[in-house]
Every structure is written in C-alpha cells, then in structure tokens.
N, C-alpha and C. Protein backbone atom coordinates (compact mmCIF):
# COMPACT_ATOMS: atom_id res chain seq x y z
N UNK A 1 -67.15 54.21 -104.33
CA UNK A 1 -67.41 55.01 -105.51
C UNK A 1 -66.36 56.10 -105.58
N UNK A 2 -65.37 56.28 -106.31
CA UNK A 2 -64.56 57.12 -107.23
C UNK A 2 -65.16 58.77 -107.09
N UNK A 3 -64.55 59.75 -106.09
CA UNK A 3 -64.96 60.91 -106.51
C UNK A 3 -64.56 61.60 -107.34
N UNK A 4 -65.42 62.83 -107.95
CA UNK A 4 -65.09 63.27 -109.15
C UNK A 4 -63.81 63.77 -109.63
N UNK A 5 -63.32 63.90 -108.86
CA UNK A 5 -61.75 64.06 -109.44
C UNK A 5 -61.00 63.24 -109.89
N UNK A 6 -61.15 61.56 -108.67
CA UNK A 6 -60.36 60.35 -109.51
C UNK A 6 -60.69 60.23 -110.68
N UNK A 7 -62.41 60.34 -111.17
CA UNK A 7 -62.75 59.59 -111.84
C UNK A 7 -62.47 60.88 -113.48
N UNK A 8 -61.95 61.86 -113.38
CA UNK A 8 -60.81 62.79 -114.22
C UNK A 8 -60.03 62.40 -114.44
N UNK A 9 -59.35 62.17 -113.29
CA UNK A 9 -57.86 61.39 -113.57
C UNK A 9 -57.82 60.35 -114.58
N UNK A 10 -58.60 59.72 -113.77
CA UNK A 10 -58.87 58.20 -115.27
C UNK A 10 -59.30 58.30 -116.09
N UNK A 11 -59.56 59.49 -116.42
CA UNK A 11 -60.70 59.35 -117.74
C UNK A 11 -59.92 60.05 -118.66
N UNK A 12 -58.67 61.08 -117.88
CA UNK A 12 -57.20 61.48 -118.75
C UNK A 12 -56.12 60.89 -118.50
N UNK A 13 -56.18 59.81 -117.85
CA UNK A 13 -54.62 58.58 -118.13
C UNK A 13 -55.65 57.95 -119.44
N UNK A 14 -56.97 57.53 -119.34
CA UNK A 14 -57.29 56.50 -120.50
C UNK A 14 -57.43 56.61 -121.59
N UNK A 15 -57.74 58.56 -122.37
CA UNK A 15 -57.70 59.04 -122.80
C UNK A 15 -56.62 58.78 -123.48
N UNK A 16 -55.48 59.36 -122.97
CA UNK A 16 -54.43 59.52 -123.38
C UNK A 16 -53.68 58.20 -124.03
N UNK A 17 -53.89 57.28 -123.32
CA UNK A 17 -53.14 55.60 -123.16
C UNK A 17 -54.20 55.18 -124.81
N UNK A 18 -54.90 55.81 -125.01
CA UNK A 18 -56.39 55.46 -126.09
C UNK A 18 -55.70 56.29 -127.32
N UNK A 19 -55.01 57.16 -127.22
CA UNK A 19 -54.84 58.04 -128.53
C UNK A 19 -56.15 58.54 -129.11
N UNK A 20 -57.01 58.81 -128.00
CA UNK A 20 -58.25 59.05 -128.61
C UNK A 20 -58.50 60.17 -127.44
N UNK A 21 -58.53 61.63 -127.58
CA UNK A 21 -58.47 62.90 -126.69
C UNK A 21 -60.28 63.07 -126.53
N UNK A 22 -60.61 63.30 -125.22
CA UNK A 22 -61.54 63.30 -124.39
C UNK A 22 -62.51 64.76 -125.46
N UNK A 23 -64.05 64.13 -125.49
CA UNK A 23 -64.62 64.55 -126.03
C UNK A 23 -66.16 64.80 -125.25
N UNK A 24 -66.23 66.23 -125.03
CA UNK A 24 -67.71 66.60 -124.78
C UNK A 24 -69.02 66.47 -125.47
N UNK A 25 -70.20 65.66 -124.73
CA UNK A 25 -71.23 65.50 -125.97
C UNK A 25 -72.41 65.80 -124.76
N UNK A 26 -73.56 65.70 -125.80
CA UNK A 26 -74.79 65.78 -125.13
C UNK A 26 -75.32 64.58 -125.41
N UNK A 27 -75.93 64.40 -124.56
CA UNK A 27 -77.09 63.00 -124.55
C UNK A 27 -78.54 63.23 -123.95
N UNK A 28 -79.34 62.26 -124.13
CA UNK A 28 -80.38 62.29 -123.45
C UNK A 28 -81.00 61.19 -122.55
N UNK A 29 -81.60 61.20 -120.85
CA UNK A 29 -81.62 60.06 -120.75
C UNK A 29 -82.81 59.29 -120.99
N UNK A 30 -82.92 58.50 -121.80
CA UNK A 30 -84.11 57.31 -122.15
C UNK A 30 -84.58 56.21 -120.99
N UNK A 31 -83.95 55.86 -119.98
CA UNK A 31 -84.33 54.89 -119.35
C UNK A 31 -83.52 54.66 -117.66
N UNK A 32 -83.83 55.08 -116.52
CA UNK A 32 -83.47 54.91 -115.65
C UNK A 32 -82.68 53.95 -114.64
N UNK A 33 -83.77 52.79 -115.01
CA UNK A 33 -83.33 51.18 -114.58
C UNK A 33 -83.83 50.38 -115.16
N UNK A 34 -82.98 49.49 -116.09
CA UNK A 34 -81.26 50.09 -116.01
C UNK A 34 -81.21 51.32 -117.12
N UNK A 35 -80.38 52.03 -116.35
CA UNK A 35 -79.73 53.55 -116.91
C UNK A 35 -79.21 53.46 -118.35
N UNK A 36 -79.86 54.27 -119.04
CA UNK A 36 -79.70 54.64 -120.70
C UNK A 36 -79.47 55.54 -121.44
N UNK A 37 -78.51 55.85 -121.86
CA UNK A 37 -79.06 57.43 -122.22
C UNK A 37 -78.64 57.23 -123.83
N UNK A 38 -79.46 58.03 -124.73
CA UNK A 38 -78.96 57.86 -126.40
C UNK A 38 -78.31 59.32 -126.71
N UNK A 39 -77.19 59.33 -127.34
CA UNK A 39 -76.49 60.38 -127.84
C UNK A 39 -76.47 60.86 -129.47
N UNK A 40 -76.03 61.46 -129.99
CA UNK A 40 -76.43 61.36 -131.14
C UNK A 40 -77.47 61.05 -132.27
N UNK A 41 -78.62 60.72 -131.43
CA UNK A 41 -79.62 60.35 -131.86
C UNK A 41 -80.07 59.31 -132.73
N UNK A 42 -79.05 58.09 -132.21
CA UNK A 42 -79.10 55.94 -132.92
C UNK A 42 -78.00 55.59 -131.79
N UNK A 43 -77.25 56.35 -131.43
CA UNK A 43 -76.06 55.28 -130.12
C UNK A 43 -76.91 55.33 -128.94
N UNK A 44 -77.42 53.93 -128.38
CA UNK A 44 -77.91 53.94 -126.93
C UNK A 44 -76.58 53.30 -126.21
N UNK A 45 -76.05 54.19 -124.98
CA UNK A 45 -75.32 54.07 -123.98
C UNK A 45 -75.73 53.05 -122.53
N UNK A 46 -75.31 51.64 -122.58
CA UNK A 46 -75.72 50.97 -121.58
C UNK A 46 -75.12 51.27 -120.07
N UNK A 47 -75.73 51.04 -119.14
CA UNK A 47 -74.98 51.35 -117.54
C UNK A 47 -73.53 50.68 -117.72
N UNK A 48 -72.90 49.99 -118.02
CA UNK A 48 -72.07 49.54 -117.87
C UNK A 48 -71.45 50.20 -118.67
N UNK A 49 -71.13 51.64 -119.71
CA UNK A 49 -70.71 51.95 -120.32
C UNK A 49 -70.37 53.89 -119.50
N UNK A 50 -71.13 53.82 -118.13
CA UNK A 50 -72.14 54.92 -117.94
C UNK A 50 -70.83 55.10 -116.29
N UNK A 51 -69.98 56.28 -116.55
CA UNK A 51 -69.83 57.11 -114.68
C UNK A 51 -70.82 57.91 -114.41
N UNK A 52 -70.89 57.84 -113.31
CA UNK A 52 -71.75 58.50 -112.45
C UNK A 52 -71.10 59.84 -111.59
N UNK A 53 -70.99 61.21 -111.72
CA UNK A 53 -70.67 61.81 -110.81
C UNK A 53 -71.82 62.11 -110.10
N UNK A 54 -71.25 62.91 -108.89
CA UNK A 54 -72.62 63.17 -107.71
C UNK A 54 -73.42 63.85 -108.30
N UNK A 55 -73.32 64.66 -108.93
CA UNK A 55 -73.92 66.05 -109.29
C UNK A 55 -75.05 65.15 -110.02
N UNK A 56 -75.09 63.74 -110.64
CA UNK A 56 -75.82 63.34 -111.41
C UNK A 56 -76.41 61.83 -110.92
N UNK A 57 -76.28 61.82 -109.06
CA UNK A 57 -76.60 60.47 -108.13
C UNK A 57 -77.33 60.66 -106.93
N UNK A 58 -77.95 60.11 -106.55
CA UNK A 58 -78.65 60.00 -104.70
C UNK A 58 -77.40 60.03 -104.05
N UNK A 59 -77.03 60.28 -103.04
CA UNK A 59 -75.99 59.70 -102.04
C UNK A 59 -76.26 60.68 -100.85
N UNK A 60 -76.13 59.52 -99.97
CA UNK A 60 -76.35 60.31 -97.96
C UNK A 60 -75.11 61.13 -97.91
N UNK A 61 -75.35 61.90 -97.32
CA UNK A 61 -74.34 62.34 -96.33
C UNK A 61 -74.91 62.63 -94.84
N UNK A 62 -73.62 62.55 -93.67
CA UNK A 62 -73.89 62.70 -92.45
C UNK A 62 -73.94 64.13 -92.29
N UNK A 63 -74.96 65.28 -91.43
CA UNK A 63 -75.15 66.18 -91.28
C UNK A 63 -74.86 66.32 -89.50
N UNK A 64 -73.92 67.01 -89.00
CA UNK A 64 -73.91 67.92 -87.49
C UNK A 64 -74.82 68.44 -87.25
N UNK A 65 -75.27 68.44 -86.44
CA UNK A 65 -76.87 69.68 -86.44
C UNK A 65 -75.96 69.99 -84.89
N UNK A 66 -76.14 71.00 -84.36
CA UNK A 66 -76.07 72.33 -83.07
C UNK A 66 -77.00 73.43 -83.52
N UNK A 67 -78.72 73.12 -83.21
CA UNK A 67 -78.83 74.42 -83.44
C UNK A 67 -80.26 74.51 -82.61
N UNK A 68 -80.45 75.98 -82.24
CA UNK A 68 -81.65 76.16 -81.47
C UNK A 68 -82.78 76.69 -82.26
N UNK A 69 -83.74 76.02 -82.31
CA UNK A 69 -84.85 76.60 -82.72
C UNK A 69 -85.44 78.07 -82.45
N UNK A 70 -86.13 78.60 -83.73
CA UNK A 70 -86.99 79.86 -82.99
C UNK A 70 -87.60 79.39 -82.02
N UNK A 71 -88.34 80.55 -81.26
CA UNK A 71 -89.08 80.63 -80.47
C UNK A 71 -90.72 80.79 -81.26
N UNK A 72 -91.54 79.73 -81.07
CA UNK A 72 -92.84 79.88 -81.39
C UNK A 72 -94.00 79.04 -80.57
N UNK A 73 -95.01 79.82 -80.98
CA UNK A 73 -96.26 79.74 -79.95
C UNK A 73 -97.52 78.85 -80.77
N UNK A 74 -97.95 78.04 -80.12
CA UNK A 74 -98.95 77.19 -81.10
C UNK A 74 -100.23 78.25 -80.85
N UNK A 75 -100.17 79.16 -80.41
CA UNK A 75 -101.69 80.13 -80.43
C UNK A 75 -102.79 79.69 -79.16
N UNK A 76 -102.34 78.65 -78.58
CA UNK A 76 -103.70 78.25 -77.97
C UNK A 76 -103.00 78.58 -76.16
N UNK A 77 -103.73 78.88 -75.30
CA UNK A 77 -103.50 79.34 -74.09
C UNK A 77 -102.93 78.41 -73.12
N UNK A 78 -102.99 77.10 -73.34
CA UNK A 78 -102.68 76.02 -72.91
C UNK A 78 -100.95 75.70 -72.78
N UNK A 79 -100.52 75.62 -71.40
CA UNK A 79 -99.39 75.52 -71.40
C UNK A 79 -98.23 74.70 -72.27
N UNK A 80 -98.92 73.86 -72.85
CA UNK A 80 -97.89 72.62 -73.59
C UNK A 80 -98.23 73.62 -74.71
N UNK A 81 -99.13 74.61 -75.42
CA UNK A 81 -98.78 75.42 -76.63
C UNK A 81 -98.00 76.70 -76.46
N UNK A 82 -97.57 76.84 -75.12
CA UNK A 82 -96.89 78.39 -74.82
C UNK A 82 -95.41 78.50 -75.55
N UNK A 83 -94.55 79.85 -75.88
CA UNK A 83 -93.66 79.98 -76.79
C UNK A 83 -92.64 78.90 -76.05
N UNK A 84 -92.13 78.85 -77.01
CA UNK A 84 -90.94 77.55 -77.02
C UNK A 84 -89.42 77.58 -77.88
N UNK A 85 -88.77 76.93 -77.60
CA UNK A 85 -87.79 76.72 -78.00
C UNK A 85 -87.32 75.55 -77.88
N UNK A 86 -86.24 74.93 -78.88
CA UNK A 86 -85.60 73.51 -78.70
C UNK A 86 -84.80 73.46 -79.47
N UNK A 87 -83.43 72.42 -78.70
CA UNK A 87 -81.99 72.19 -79.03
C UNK A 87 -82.47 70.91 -80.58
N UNK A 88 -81.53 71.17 -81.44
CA UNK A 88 -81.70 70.11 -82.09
C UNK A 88 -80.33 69.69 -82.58
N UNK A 89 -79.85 68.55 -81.61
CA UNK A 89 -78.43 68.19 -81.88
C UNK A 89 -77.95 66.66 -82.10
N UNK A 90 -76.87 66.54 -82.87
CA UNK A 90 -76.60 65.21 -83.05
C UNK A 90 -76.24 64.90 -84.43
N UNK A 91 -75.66 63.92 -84.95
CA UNK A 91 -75.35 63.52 -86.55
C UNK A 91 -76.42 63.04 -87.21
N UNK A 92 -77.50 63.71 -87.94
CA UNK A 92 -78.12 62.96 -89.07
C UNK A 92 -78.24 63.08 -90.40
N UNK A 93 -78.60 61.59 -90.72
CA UNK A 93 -77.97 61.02 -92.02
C UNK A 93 -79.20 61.91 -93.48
N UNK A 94 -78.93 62.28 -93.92
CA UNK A 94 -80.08 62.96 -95.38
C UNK A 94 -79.95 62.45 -96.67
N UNK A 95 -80.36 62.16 -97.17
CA UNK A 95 -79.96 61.63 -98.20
C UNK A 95 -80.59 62.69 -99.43
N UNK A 96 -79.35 63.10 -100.62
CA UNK A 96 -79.50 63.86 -100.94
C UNK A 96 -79.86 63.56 -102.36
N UNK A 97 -81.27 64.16 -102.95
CA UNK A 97 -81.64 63.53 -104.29
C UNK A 97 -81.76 64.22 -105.70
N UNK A 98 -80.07 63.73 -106.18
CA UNK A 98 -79.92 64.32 -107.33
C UNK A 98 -79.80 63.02 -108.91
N UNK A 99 -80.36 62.21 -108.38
CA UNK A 99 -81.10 61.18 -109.35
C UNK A 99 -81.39 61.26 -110.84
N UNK A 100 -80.60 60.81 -111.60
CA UNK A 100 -81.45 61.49 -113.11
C UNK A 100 -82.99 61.06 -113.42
N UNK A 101 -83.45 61.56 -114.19
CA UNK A 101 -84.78 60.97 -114.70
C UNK A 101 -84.79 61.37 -116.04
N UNK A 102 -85.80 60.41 -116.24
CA UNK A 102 -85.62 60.17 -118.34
C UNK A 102 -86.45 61.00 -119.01
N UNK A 103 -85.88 61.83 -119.80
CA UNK A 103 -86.36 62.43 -120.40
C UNK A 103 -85.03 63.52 -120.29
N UNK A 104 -84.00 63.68 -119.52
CA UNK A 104 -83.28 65.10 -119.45
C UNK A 104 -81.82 64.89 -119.76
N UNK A 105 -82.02 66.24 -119.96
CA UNK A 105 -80.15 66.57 -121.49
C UNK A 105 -79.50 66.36 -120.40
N UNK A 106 -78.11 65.60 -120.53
CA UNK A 106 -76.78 65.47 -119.71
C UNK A 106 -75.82 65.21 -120.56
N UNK A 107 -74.73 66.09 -119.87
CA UNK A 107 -73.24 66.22 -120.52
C UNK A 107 -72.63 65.08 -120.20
N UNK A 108 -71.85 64.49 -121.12
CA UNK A 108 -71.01 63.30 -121.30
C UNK A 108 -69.75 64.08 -121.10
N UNK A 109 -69.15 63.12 -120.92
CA UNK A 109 -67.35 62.89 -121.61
C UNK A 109 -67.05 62.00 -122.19
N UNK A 110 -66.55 61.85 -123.19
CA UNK A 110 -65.95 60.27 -123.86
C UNK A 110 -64.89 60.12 -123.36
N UNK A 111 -64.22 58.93 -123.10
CA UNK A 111 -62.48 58.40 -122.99
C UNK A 111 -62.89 57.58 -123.36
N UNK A 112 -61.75 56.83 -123.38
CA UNK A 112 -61.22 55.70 -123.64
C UNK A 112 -61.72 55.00 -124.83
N UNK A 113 -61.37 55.87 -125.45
CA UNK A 113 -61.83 55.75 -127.18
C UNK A 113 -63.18 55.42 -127.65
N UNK A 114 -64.55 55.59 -126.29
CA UNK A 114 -65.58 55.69 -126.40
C UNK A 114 -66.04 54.88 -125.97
N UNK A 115 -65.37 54.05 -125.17
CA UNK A 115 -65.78 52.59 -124.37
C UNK A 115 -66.46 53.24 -123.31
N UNK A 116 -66.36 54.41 -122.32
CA UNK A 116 -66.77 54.62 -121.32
C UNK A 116 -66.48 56.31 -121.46
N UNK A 117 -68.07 56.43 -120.24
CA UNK A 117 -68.80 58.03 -120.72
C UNK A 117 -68.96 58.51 -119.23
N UNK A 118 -68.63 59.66 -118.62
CA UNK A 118 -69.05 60.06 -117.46
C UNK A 118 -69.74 61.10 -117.70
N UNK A 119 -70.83 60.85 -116.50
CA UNK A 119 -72.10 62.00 -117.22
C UNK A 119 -71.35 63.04 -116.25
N UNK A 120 -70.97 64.04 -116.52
CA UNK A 120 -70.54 65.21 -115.34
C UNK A 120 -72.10 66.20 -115.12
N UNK A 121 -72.90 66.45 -115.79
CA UNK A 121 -74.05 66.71 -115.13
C UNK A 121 -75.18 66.99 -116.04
N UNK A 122 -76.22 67.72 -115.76
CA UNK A 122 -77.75 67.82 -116.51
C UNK A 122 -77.70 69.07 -116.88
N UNK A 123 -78.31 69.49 -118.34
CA UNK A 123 -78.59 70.35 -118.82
C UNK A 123 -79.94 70.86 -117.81
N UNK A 124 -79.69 72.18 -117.23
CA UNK A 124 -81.20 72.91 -116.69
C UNK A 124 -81.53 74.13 -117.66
C-alpha cells in the first residue's frame, strides 16, 4: 500500500498528464463493503475508484514496549495481592482503528480527470 505521500505524487503527475488540476470535494460515506461514498449528491463513487490514506484505514503497526509498571496493591493481605511491579517488554503488534463508517463527511481529491479520488480524511 502506497504511503501518503506517493500516493500525492501520483495524484499530481496524473493530474497534470490529465489537464484536469486536482480538485477538493466533500463526500459522504454510504456503504462500507464494498466502500461507497456519494458526492455531490447523484455521483456514487465505487472502491475501485476510491485511495485510501491511513488517516482514513485499519492498519497494525509494531509497537517496542520497555516499560515498568506502577507499583499497585490488590487490597487484600495475601501475599500474591501485595504491591507490585512488572517489566513489560518486547514488540507488539496493535492494530490501529481508523476505519470509515457510513454515514460520515470525508474529503476527497479528484485527479486524473475524475477517474480516481483519495479520501485524505473525515470531517469531525
């Protein structure tokens, strides 16, 4: 997957190569899977018409963890509840959920003379 910068690049070589200069719009999205969104209020935008930046996708990333826990006490007198502490180390994976859902405003871009739209992100 194309990070958001390539997918600039291409969207101002295609622009340009289009004689048709890159245009900001609003849309809305209608349908998740498969991904829809209607603009103008009669053009429905099919996935195959549709970039995806992160700001507007799920995607993992690997997380470092080095870190020590507070110190806390489960309250009860019993040695396995006495104050504590613990290392929590190692690479784990999170997956981070910025997913659209239907019903919400997102910014387009047009190129390529309107063949193809990258959502750069959601109206909040």
């Amino acid at each position: 997957m194309p990070n958001f910068i390539e997918i600039i690049k291409m969207a101002a070589v295609e622009a340009v190569a289009a004689s048709n200069p890159a245009a900001v719009i609003f849309g809305t999205v209608t349908s998740v899977d498969p991904l829809k969104v209607t603009i103008e209020q009669r053009l429905i935008l099919e996935e195959s018409h549709l970039l995806l930046t992160t700001l507007v996708s799920d995607f993992d990333v690997d997380l470092i963890m080095d870190h020590q826990t507070e110190v806390t006490s489960g309250g009860i007198a019993e040695s396995s509840f006495a104050s504590h502490s613990h290392s929590v180390v190692g690479t784990k994976i999170m997956t981070v959920k910025l997913g659209l859902i239907a019903g919400e405003t997102v910014i387009l871009m047009k190129v390529q003379g309107g063949q193809k739209y990258i959502i750069l992100d959601r109206v909040r």
